[in-house]
Protein backbone atom coordinates (compact mmCIF):
# COMPACT_ATOMS: atom_id res chain seq x y z
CA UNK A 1 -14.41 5.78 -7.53
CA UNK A 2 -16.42 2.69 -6.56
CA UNK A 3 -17.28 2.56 -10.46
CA UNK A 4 -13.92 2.64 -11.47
CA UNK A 5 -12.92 -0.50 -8.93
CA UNK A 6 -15.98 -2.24 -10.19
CA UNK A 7 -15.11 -1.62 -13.88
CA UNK A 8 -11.28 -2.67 -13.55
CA UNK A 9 -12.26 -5.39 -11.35
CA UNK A 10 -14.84 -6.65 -13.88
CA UNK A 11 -11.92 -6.99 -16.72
CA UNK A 12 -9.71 -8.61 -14.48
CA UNK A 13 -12.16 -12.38 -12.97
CA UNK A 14 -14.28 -14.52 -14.55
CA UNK A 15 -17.02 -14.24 -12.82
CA UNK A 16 -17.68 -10.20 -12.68
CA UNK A 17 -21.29 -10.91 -11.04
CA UNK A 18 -19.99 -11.39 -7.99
CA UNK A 19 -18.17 -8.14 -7.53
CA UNK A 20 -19.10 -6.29 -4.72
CA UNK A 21 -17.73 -2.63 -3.78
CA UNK A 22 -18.57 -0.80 -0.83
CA UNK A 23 -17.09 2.34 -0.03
CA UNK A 24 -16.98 4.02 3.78
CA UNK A 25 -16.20 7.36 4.28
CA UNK A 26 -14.65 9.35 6.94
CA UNK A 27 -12.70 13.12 7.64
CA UNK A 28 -9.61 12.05 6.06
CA UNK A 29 -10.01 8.52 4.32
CA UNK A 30 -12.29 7.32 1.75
CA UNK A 31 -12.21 3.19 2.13
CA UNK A 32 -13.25 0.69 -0.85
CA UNK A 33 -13.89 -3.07 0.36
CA UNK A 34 -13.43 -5.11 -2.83
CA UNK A 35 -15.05 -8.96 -2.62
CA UNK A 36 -14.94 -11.04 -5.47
CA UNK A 37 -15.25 -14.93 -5.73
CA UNK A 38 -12.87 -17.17 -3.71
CA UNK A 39 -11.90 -18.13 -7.36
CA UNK A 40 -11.13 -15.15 -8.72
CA UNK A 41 -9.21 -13.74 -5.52
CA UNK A 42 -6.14 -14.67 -6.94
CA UNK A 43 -6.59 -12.60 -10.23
CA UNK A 44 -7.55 -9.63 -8.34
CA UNK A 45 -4.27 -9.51 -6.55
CA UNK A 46 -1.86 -10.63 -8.66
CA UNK A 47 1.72 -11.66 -8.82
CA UNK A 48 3.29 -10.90 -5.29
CA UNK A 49 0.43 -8.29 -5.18
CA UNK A 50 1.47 -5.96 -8.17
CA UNK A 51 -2.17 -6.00 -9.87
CA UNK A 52 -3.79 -5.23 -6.12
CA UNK A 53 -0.81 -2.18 -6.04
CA UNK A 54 -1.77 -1.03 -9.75
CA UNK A 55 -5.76 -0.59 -9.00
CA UNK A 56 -4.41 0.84 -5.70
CA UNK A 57 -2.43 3.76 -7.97
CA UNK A 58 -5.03 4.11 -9.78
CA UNK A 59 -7.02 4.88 -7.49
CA UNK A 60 -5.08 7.20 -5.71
CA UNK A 61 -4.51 9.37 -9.21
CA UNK A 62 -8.22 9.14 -9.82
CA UNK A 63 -9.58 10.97 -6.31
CA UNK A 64 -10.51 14.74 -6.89
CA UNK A 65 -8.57 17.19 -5.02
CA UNK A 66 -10.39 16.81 -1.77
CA UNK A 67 -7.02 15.98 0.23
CA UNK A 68 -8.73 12.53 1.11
CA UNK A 69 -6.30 9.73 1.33
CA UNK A 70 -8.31 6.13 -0.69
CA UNK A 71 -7.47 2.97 0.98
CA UNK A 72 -8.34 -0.38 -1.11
CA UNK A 73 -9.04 -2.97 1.03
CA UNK A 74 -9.38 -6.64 -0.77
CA UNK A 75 -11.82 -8.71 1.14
CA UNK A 76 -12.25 -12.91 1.24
């Protein structure tokens, strides 16, 4: 999962070097902190937040049948 954030993440700012996942794990939730550059926040997130909601989907379609919930959490 922290692949896939890292590879839509990377299509989506101009400067994919700074990309940064980390992932936290618990009993019931499995949390993803995205950072990219103050620059490239904006891309990330998108129009009233609909590109943030589509990696969030994404997500959420692409976690195995564990019964986890994913959170993506877009860190400055």
């Amino acid at each position: 999962m922290k692949a896939l954030i890292e590879f839509i993440a990377g299509k989506l700012v101009d400067q994919p070097e700074k990309i940064e996942v980390s992932q936290q794990e618990d009993d019931e939730t499995i949390t993803l902190e995205l950072r990219v550059a103050q620059e490239d926040l904006g891309k990330v997130i998108g129009k009233q937040g609909r590109t943030a909601r589509a990696m969030r989907a994404v997500l959420a379609a692409a976690v195995p049948g564990e019964g986890k919930r994913t959170r993506l959490e877009i860190v400055e």
